[in-house]
PDB file of N, CA and C in Angstrom:
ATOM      1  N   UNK A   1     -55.646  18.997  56.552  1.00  0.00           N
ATOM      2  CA  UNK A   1     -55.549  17.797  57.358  1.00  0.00           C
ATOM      3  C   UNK A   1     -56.800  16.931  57.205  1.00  0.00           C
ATOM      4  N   UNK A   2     -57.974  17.381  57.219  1.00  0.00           N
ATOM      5  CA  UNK A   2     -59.509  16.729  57.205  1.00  0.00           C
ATOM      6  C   UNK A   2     -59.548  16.615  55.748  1.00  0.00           C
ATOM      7  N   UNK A   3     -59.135  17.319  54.818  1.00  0.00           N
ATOM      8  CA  UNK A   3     -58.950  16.385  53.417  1.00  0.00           C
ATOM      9  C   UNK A   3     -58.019  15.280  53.435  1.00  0.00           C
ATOM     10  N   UNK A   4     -56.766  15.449  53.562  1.00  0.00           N
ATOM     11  CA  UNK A   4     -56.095  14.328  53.520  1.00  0.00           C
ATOM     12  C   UNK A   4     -56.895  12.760  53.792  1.00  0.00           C
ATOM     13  N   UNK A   5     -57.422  13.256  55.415  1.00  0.00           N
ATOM     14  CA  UNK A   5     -58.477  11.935  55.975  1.00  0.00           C
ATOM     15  C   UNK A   5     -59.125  11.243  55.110  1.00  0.00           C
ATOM     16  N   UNK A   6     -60.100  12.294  54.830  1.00  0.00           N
ATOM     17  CA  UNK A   6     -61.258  11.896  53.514  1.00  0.00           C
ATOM     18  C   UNK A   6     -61.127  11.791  52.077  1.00  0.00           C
ATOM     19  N   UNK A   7     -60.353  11.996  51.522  1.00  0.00           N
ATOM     20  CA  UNK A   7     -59.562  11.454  50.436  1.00  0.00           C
ATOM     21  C   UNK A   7     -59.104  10.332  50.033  1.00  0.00           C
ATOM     22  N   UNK A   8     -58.421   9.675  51.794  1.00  0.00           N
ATOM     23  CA  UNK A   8     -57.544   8.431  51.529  1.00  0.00           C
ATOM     24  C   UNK A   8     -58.887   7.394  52.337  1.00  0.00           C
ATOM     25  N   UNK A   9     -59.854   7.999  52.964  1.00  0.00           N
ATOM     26  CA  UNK A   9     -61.137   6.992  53.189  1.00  0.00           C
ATOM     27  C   UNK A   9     -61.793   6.872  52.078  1.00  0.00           C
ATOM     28  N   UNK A  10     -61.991   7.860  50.903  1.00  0.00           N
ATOM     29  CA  UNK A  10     -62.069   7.568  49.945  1.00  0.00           C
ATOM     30  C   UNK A  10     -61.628   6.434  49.444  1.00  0.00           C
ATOM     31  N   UNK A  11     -60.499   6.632  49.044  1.00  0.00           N
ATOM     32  CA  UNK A  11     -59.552   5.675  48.501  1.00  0.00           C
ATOM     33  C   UNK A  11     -59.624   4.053  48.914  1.00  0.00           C
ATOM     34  N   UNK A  12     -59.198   4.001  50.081  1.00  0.00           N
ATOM     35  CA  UNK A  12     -59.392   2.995  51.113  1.00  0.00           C
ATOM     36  C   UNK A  12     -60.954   2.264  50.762  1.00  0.00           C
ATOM     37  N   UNK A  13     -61.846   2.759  50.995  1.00  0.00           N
ATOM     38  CA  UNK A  13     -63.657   2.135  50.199  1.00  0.00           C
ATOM     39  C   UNK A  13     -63.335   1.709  48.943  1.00  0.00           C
ATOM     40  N   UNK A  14     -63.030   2.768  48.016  1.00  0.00           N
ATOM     41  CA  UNK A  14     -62.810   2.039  46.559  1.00  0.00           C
ATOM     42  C   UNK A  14     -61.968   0.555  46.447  1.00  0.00           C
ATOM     43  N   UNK A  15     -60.811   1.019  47.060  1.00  0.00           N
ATOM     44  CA  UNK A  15     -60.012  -0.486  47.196  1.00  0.00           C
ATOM     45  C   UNK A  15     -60.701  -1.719  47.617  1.00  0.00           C
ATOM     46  N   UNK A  16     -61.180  -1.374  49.197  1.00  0.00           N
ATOM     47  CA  UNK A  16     -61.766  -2.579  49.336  1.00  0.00           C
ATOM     48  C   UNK A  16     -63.168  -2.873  48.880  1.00  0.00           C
ATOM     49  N   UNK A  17     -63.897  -1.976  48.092  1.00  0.00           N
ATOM     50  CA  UNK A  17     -65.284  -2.858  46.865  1.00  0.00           C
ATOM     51  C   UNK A  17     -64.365  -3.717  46.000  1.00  0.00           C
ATOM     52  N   UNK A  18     -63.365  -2.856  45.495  1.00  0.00           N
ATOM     53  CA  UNK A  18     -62.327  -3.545  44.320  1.00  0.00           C
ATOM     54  C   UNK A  18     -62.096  -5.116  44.564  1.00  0.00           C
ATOM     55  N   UNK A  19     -61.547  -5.351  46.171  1.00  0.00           N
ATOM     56  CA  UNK A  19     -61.328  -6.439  46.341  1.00  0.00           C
ATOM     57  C   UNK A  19     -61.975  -7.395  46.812  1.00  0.00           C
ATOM     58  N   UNK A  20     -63.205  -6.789  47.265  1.00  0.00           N
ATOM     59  CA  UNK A  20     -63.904  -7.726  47.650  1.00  0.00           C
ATOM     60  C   UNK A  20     -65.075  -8.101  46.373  1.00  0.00           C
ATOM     61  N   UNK A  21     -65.130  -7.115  45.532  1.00  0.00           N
ATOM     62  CA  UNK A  21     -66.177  -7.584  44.519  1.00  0.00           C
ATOM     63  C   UNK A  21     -65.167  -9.011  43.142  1.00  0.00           C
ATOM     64  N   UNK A  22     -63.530  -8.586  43.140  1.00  0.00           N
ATOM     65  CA  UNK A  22     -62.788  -9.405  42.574  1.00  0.00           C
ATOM     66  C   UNK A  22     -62.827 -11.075  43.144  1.00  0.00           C
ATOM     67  N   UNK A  23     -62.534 -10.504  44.891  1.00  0.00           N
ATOM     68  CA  UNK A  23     -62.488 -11.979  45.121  1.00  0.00           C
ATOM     69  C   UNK A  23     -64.083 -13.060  44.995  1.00  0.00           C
ATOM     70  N   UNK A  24     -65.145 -12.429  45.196  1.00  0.00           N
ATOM     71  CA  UNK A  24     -66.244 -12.918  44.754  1.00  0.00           C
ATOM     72  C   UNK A  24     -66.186 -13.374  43.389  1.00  0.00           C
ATOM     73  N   UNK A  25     -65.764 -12.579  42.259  1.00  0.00           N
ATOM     74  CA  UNK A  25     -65.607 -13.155  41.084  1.00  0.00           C
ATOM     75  C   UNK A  25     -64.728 -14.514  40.506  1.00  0.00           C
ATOM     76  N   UNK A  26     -63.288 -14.387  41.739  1.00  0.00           N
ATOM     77  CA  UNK A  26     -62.950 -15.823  41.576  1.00  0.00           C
ATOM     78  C   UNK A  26     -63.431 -16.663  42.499  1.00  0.00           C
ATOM     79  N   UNK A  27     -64.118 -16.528  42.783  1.00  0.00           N
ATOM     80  CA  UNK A  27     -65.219 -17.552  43.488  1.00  0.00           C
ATOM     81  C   UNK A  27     -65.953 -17.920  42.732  1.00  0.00           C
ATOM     82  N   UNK A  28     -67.018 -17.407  42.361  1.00  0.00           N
ATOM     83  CA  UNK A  28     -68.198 -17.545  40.952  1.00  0.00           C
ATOM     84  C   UNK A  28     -68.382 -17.122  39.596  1.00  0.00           C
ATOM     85  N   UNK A  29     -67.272 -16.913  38.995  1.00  0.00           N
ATOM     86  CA  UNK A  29     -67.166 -16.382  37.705  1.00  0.00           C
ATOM     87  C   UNK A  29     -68.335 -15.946  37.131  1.00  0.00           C
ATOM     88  N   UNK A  30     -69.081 -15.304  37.982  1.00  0.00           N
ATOM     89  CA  UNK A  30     -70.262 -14.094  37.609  1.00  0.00           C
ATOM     90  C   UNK A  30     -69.694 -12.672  37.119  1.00  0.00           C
ATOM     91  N   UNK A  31     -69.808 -12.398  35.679  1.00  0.00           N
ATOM     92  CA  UNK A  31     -69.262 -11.819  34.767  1.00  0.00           C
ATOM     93  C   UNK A  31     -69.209 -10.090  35.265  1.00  0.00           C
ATOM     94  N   UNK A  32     -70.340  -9.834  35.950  1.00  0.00           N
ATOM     95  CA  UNK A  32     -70.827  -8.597  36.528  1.00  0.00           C
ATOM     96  C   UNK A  32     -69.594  -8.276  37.774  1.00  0.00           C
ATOM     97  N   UNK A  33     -69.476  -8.845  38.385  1.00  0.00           N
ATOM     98  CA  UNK A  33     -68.556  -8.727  39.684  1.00  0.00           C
ATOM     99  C   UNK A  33     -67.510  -8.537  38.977  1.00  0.00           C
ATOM    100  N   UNK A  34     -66.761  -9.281  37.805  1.00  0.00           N
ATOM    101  CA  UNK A  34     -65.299  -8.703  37.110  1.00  0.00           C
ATOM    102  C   UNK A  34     -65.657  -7.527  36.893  1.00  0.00           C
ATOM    103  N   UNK A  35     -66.928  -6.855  36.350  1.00  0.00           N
ATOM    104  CA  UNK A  35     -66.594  -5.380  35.386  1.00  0.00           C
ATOM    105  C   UNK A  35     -67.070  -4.225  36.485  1.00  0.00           C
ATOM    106  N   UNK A  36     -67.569  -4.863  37.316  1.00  0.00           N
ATOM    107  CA  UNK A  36     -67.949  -3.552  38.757  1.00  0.00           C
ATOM    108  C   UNK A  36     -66.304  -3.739  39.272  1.00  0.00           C
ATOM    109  N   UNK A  37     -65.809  -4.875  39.769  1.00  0.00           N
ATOM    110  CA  UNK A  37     -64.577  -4.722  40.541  1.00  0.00           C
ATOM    111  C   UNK A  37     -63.494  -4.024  39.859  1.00  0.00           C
ATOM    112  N   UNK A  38     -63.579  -3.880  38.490  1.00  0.00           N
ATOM    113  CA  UNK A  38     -62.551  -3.340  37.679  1.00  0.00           C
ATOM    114  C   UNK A  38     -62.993  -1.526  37.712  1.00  0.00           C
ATOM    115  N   UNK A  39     -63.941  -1.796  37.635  1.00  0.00           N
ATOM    116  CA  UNK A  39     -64.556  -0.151  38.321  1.00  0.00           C
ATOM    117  C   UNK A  39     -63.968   0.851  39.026  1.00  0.00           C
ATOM    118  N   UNK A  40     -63.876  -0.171  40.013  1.00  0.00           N
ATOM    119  CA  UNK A  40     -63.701   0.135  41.574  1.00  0.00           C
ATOM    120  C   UNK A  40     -61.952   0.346  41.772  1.00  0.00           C
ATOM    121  N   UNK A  41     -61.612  -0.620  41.141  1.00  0.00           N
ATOM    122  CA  UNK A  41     -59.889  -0.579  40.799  1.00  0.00           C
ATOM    123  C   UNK A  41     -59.590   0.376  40.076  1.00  0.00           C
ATOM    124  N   UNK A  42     -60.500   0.929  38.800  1.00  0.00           N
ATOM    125  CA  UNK A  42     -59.936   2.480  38.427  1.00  0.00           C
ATOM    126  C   UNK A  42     -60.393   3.432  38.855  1.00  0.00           C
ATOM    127  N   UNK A  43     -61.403   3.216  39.654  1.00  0.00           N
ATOM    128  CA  UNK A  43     -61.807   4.474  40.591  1.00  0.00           C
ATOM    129  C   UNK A  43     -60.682   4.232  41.884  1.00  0.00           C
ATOM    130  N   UNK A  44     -60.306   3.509  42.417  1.00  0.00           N
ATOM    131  CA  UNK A  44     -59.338   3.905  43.321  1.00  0.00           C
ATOM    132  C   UNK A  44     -58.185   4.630  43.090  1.00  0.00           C
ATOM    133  N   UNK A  45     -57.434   4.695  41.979  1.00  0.00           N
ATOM    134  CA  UNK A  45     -56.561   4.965  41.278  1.00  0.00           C
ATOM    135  C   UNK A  45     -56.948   6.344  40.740  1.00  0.00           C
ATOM    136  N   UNK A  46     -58.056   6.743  40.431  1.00  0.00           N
ATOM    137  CA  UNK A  46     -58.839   8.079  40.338  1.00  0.00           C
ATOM    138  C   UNK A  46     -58.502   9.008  41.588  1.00  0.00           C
ATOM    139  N   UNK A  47     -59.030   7.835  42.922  1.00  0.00           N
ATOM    140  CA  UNK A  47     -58.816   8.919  44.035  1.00  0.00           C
ATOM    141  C   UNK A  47     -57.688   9.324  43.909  1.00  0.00           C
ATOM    142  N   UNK A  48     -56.680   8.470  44.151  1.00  0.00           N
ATOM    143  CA  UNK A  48     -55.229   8.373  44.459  1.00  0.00           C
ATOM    144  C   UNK A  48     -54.575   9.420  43.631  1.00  0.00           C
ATOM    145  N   UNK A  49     -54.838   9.464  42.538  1.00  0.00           N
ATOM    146  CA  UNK A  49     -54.520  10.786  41.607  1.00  0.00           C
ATOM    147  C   UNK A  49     -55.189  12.473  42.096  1.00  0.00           C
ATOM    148  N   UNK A  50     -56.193  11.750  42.795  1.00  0.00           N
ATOM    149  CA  UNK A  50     -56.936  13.200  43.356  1.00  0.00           C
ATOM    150  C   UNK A  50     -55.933  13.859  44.530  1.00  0.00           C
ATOM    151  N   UNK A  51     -55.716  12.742  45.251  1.00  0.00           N
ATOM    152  CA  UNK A  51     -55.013  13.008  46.326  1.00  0.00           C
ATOM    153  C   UNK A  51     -53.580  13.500  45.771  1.00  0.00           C
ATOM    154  N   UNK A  52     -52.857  13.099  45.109  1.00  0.00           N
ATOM    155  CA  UNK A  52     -51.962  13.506  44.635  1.00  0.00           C
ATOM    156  C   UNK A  52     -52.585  14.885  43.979  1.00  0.00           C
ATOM    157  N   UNK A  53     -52.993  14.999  43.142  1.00  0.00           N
ATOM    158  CA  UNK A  53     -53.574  16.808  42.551  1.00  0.00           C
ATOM    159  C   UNK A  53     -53.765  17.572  44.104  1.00  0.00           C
ATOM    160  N   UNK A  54     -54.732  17.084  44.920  1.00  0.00           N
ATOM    161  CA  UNK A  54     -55.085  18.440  45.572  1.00  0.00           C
ATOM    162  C   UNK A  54     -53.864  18.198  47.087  1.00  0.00           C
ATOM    163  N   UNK A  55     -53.325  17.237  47.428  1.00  0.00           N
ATOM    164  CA  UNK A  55     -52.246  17.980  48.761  1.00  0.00           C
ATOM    165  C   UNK A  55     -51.095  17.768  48.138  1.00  0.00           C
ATOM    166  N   UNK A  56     -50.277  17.503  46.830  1.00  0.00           N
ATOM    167  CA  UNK A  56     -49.352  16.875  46.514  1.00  0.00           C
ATOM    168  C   UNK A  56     -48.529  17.754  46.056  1.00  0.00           C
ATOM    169  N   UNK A  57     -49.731  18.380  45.091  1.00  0.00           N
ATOM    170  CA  UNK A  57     -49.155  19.617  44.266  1.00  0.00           C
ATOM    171  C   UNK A  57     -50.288  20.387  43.824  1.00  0.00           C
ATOM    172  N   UNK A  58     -50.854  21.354  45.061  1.00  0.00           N
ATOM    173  CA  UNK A  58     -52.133  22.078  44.910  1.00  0.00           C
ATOM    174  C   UNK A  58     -52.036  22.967  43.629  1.00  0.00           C
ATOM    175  N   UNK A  59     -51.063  23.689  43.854  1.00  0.00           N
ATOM    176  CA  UNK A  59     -50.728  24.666  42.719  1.00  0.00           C
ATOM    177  C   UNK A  59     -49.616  24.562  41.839  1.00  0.00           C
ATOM    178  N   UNK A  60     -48.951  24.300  42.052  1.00  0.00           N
ATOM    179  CA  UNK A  60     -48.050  23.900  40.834  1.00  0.00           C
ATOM    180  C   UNK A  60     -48.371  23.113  39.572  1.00  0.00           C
ATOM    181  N   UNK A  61     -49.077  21.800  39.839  1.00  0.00           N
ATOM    182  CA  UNK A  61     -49.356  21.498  38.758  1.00  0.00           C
ATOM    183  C   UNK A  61     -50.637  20.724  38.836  1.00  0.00           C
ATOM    184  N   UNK A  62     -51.661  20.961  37.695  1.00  0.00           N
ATOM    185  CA  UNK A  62     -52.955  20.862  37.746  1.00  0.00           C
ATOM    186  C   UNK A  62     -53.270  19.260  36.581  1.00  0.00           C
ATOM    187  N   UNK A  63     -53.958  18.304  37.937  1.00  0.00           N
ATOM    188  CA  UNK A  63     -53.791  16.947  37.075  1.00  0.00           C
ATOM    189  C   UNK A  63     -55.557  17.084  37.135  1.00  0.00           C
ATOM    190  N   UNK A  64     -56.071  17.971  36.843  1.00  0.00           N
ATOM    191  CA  UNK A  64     -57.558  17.477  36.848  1.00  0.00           C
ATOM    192  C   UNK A  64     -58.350  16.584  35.403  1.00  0.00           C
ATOM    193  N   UNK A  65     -57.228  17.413  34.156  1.00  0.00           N
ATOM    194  CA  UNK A  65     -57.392  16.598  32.926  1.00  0.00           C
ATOM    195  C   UNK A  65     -56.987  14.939  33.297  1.00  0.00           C
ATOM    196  N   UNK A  66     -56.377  14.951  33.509  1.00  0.00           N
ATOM    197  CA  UNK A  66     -55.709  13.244  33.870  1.00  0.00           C
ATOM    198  C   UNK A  66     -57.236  12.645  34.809  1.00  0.00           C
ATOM    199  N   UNK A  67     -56.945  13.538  35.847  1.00  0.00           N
ATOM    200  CA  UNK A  67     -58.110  12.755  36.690  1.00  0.00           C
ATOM    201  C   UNK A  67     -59.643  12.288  35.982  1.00  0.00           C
ATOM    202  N   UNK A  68     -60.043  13.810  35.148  1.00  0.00           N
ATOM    203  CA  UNK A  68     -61.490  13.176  34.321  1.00  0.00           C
ATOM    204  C   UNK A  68     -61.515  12.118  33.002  1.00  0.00           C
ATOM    205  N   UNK A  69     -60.315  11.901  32.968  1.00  0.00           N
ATOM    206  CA  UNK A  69     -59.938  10.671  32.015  1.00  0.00           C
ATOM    207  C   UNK A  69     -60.371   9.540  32.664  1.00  0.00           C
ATOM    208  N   UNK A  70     -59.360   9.680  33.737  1.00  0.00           N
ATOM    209  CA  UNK A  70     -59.570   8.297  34.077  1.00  0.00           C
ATOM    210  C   UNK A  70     -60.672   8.332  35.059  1.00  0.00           C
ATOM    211  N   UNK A  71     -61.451   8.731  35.201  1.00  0.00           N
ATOM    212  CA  UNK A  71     -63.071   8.373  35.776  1.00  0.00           C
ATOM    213  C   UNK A  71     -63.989   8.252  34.261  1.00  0.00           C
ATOM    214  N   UNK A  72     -63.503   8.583  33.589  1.00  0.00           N
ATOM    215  CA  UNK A  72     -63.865   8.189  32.562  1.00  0.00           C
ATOM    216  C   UNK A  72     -64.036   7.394  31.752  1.00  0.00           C
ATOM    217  N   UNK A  73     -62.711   6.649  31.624  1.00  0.00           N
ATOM    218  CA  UNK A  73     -61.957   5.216  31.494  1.00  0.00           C
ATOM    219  C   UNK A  73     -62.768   4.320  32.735  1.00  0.00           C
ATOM    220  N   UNK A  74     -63.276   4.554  33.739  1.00  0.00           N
ATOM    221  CA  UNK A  74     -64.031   3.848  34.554  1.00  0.00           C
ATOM    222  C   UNK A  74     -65.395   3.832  34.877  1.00  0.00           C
ATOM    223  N   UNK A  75     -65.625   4.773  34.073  1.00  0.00           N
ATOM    224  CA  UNK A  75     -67.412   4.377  33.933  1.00  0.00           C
ATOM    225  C   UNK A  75     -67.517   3.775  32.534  1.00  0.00           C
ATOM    226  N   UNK A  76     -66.582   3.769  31.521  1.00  0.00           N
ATOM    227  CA  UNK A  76     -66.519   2.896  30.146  1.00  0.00           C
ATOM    228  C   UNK A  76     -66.512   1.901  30.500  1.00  0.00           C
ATOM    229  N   UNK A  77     -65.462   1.363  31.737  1.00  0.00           N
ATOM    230  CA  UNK A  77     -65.617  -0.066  31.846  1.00  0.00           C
ATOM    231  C   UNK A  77     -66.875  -0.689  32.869  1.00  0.00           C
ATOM    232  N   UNK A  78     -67.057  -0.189  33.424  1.00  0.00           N
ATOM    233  CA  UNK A  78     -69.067  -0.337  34.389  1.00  0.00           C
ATOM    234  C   UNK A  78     -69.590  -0.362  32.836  1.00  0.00           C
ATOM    235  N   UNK A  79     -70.064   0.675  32.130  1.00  0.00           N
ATOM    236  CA  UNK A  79     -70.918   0.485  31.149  1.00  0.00           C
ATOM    237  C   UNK A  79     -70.533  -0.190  29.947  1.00  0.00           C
ATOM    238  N   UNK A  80     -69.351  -0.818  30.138  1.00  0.00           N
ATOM    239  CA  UNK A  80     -69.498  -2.015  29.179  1.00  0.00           C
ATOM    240  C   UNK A  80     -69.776  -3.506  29.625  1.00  0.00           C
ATOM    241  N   UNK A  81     -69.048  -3.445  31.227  1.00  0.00           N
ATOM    242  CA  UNK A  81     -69.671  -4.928  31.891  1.00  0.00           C
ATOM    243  C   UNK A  81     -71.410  -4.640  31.718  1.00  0.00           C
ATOM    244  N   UNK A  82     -72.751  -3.645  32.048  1.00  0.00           N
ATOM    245  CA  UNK A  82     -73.412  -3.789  32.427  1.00  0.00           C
ATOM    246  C   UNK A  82     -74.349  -3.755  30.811  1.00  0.00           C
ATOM    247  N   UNK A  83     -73.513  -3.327  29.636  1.00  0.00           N
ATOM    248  CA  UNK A  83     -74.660  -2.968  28.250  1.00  0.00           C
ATOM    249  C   UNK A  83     -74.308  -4.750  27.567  1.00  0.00           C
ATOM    250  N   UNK A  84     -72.802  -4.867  27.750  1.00  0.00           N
ATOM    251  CA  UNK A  84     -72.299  -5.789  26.855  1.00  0.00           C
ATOM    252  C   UNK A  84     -72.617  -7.270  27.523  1.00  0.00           C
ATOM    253  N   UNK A  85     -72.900  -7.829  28.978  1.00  0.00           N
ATOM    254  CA  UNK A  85     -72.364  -8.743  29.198  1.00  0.00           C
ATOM    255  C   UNK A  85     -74.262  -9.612  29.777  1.00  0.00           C
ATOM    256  N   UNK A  86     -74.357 -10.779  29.162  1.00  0.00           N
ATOM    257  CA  UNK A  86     -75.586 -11.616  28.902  1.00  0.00           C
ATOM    258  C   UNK A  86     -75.298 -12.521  30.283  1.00  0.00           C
ATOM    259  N   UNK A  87     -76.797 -12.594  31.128  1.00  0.00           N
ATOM    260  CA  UNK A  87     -76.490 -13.589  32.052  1.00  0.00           C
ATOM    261  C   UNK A  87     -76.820 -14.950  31.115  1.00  0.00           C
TER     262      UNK A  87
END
């Protein structure tokens, strides 16, 4: 029950950096705020998969490969907004 909570507060934080660092970006097309908010959008989607792995289907079926992908896939995109992108 106290995972479920903290899982989807998880989740819930990621979303809203996601959206609040996006809507700043269409505000000021400051290049940094697209590649953190896109971050944040595949890290939410990270949780959400977590949550699904650990109350969804604890044992039956094991998505932890999936999950370190895609946190993976989301620190590629942080470290390409922050190596690749010139103020």
């Amino acid at each position: 029950m106290i995972g479920m909570f903290i899982y989807g507060l998880c989740a819930l934080t990621s979303a809203l950096c996601a959206w609040l660092l996006l809507q700043a970006y269409a505000r000021t097309a400051y290049k940094l705020l697209l590649w953190t908010g896109m971050f944040f959008l595949v890290s939410t989607g990270n949780n959400l998969l977590l949550m699904v792995d650990k109350l969804i289907f604890p044992v039956t079926i094991d998505l932890s490969v999936p999950r370190y992908l895609l946190g993976l896939l989301a620190l590629g995109v942080l470290f390409r907004g922050l190596i690749f992108e010139e103020e």
